[in-house]
N, C-alpha and C. Protein backbone atom coordinates (compact mmCIF):
# COMPACT_ATOMS: atom_id res chain seq x y z
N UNK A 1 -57.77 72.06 -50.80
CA UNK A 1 -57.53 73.18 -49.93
C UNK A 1 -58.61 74.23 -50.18
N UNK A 2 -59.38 74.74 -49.10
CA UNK A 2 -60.47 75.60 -49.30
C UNK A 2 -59.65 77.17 -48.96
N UNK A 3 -60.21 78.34 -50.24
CA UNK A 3 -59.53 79.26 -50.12
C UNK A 3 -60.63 80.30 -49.50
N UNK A 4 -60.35 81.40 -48.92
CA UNK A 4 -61.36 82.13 -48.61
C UNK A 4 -61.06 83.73 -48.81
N UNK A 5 -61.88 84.29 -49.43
CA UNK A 5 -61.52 85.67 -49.68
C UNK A 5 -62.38 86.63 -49.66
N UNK A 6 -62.18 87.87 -48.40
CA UNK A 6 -62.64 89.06 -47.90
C UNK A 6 -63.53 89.69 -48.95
N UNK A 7 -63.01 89.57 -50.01
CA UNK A 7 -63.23 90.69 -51.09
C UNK A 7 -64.88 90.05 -51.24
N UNK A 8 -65.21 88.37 -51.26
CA UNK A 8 -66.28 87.66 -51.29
C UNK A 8 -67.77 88.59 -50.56
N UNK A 9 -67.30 89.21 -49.70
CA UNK A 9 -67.98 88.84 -48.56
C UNK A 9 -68.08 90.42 -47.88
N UNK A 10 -67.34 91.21 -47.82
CA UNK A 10 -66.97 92.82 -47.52
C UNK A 10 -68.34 93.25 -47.07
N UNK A 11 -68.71 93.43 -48.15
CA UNK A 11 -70.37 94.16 -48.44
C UNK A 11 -71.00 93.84 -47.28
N UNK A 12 -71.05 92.27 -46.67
CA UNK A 12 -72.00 92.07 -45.73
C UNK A 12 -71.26 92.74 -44.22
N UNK A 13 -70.50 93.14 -43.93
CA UNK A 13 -70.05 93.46 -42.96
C UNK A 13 -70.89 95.05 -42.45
N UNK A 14 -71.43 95.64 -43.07
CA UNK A 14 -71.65 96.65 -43.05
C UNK A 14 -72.74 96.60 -42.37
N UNK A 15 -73.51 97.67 -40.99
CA UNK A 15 -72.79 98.66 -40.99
C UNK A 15 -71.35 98.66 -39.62
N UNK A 16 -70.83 97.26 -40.02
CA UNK A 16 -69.59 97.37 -38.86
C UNK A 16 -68.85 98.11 -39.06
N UNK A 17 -67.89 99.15 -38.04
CA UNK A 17 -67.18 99.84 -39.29
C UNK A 17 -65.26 99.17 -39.52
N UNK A 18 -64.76 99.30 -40.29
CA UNK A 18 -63.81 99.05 -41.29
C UNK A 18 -62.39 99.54 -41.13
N UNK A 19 -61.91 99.26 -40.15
CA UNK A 19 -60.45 100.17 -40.67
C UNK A 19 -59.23 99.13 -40.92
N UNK A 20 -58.73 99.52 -42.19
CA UNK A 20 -57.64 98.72 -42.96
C UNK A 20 -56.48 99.43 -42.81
N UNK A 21 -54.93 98.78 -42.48
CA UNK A 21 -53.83 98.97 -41.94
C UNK A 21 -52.95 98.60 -43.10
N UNK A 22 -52.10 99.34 -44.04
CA UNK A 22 -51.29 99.00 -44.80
C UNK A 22 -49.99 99.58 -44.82
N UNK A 23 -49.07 99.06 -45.03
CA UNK A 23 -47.89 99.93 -45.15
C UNK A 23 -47.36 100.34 -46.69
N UNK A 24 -47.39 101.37 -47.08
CA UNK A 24 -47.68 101.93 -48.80
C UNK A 24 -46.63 101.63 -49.67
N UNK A 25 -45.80 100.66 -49.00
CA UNK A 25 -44.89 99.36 -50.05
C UNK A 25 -45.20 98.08 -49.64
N UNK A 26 -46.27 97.70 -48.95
CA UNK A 26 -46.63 96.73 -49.07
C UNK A 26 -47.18 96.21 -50.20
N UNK A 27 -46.35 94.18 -50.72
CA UNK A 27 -46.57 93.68 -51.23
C UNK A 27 -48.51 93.47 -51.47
N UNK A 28 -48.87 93.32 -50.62
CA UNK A 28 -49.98 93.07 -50.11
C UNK A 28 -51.24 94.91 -50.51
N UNK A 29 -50.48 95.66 -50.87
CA UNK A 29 -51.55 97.12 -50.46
C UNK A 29 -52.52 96.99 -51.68
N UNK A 30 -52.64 96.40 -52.80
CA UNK A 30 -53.55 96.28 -54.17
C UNK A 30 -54.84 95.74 -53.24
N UNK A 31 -54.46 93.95 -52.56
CA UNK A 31 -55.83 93.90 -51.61
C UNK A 31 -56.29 94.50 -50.50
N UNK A 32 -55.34 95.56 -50.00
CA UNK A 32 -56.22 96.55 -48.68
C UNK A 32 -56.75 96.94 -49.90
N UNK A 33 -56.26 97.82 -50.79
CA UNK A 33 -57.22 99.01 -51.42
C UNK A 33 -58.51 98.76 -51.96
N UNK A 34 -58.58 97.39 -52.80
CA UNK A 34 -59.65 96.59 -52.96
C UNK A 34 -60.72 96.55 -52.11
N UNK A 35 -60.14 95.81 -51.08
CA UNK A 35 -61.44 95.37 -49.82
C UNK A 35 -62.07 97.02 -49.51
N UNK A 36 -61.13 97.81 -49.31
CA UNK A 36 -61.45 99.35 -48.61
C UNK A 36 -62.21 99.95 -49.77
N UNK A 37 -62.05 99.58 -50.72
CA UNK A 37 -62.80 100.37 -52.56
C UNK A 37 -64.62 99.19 -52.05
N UNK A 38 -64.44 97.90 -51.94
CA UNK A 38 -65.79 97.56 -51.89
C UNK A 38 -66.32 97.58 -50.68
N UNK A 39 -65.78 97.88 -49.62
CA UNK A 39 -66.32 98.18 -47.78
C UNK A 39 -67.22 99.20 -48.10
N UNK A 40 -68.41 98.68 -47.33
CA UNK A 40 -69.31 100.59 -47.37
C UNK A 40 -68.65 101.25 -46.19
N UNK A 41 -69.44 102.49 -45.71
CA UNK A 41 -68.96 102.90 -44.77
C UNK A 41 -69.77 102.66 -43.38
N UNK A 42 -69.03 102.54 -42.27
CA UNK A 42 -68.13 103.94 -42.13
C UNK A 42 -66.70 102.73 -42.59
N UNK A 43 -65.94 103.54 -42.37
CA UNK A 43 -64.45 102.43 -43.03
C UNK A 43 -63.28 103.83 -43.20
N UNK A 44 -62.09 103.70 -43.17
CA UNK A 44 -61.06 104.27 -42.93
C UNK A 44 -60.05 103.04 -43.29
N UNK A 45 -59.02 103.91 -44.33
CA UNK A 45 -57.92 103.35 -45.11
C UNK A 45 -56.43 103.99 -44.44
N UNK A 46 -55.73 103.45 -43.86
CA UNK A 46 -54.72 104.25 -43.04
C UNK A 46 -53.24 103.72 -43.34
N UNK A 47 -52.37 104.36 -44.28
CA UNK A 47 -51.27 103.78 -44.52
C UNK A 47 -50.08 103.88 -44.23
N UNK A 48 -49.14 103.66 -43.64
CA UNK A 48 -48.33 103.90 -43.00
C UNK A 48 -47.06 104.03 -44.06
N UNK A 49 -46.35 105.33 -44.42
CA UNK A 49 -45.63 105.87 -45.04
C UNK A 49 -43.70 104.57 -45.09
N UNK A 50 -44.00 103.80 -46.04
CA UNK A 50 -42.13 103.20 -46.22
C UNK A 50 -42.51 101.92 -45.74
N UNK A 51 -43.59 101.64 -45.11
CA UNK A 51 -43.79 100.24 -44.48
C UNK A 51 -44.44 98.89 -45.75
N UNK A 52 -43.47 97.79 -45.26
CA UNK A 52 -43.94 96.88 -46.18
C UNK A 52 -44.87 95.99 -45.79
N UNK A 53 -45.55 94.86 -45.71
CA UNK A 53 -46.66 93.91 -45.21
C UNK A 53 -46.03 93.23 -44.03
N UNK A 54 -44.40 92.93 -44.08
CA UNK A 54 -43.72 92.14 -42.77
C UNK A 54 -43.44 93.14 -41.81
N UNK A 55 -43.27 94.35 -42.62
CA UNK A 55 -42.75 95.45 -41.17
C UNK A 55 -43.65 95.64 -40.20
N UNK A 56 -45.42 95.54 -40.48
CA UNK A 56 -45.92 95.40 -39.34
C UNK A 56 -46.16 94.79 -38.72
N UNK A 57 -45.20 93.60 -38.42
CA UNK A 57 -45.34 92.28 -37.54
C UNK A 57 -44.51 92.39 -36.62
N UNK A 58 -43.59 93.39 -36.44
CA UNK A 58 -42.32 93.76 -35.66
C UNK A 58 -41.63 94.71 -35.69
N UNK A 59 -41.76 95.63 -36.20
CA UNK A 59 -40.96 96.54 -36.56
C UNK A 59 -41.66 98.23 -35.63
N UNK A 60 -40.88 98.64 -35.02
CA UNK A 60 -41.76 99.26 -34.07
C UNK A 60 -42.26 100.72 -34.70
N UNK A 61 -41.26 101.13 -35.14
CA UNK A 61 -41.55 102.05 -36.02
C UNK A 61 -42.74 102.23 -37.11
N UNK A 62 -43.35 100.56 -37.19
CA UNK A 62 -44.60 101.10 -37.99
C UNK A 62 -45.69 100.18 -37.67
N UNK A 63 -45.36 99.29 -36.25
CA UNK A 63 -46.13 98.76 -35.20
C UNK A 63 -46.81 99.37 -33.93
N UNK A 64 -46.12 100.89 -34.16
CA UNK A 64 -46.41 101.67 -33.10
C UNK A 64 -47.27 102.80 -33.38
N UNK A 65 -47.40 103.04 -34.74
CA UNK A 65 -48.00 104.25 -35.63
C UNK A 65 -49.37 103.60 -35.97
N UNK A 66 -49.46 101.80 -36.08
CA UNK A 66 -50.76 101.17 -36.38
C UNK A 66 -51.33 100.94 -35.19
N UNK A 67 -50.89 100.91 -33.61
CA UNK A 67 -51.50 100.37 -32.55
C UNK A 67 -52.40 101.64 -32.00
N UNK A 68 -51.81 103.02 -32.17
CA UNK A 68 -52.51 104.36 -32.13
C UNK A 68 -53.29 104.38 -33.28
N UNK A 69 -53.30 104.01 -34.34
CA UNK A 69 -54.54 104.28 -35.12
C UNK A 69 -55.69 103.53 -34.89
N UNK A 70 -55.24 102.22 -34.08
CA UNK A 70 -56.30 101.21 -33.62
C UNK A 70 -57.26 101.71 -32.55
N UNK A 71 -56.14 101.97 -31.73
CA UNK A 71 -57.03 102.89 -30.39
C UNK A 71 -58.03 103.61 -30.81
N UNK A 72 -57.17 104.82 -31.56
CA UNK A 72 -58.34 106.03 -31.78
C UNK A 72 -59.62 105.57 -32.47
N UNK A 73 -59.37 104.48 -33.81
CA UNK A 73 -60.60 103.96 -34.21
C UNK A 73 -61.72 103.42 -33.14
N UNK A 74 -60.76 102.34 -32.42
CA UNK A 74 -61.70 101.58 -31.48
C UNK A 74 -62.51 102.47 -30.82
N UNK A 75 -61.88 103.82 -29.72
CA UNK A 75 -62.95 104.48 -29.16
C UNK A 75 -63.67 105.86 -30.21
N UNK A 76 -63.64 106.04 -31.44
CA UNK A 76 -64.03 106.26 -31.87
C UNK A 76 -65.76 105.65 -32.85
N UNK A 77 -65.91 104.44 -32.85
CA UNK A 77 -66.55 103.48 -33.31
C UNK A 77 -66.94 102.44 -32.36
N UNK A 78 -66.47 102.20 -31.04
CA UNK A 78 -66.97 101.31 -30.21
C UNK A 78 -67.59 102.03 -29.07
C-alpha cells in the first residue's frame, strides 16, 4: 500500500496560496497545524471553534462557517 503525505511535499506548492480548514477538536488539527507551520505564504489557518474532523462533512453549523471562509479566500487569491 503506497502512503502519501502533504507534509512531504508543502514547500513545493508555493507561491499557491494555502488555506487550511480545521475544527479546534479535531482529531486530525496536530496535521493542519503542521502542514500550515511548513506552507510558505501566502496561507491562512482558519479554525472553526467546538468542531471535530467529522463535523465538517455534515454538520451545518460548521459546514457553513467553512464554505464562507472558502469564498472569501477564493476571491481573495483567485
Amino acid at each position: 500500500m503506497l502512503q502519501f503525505s502533504a507534509l512531504d511535499t508543502v514547500d513545493l506548492l508555493t507561491p499557491t496560496p494555502l488555506l487550511v480548514i480545521a475544527g479546534d477538536q479535531a482529531e486530525t488539527l496536530g496535521q493542519a497545524e503542521a502542514i500550515y507551520a511548513k506552507a510558505n505564504e501566502p496561507k491562512e489557518l482558519h479554525l472553526l471553534p467546538g468542531g471535530t474532523h467529522f463535523d465538517l462533512y455534515d454538520q451545518a453549523e460548521y459546514v457553513d462557517p467553512a464554505i464562507s471562509k472558502i469564498d472569501a479566500f477564493f476571491k481573495k487569491h483567485l
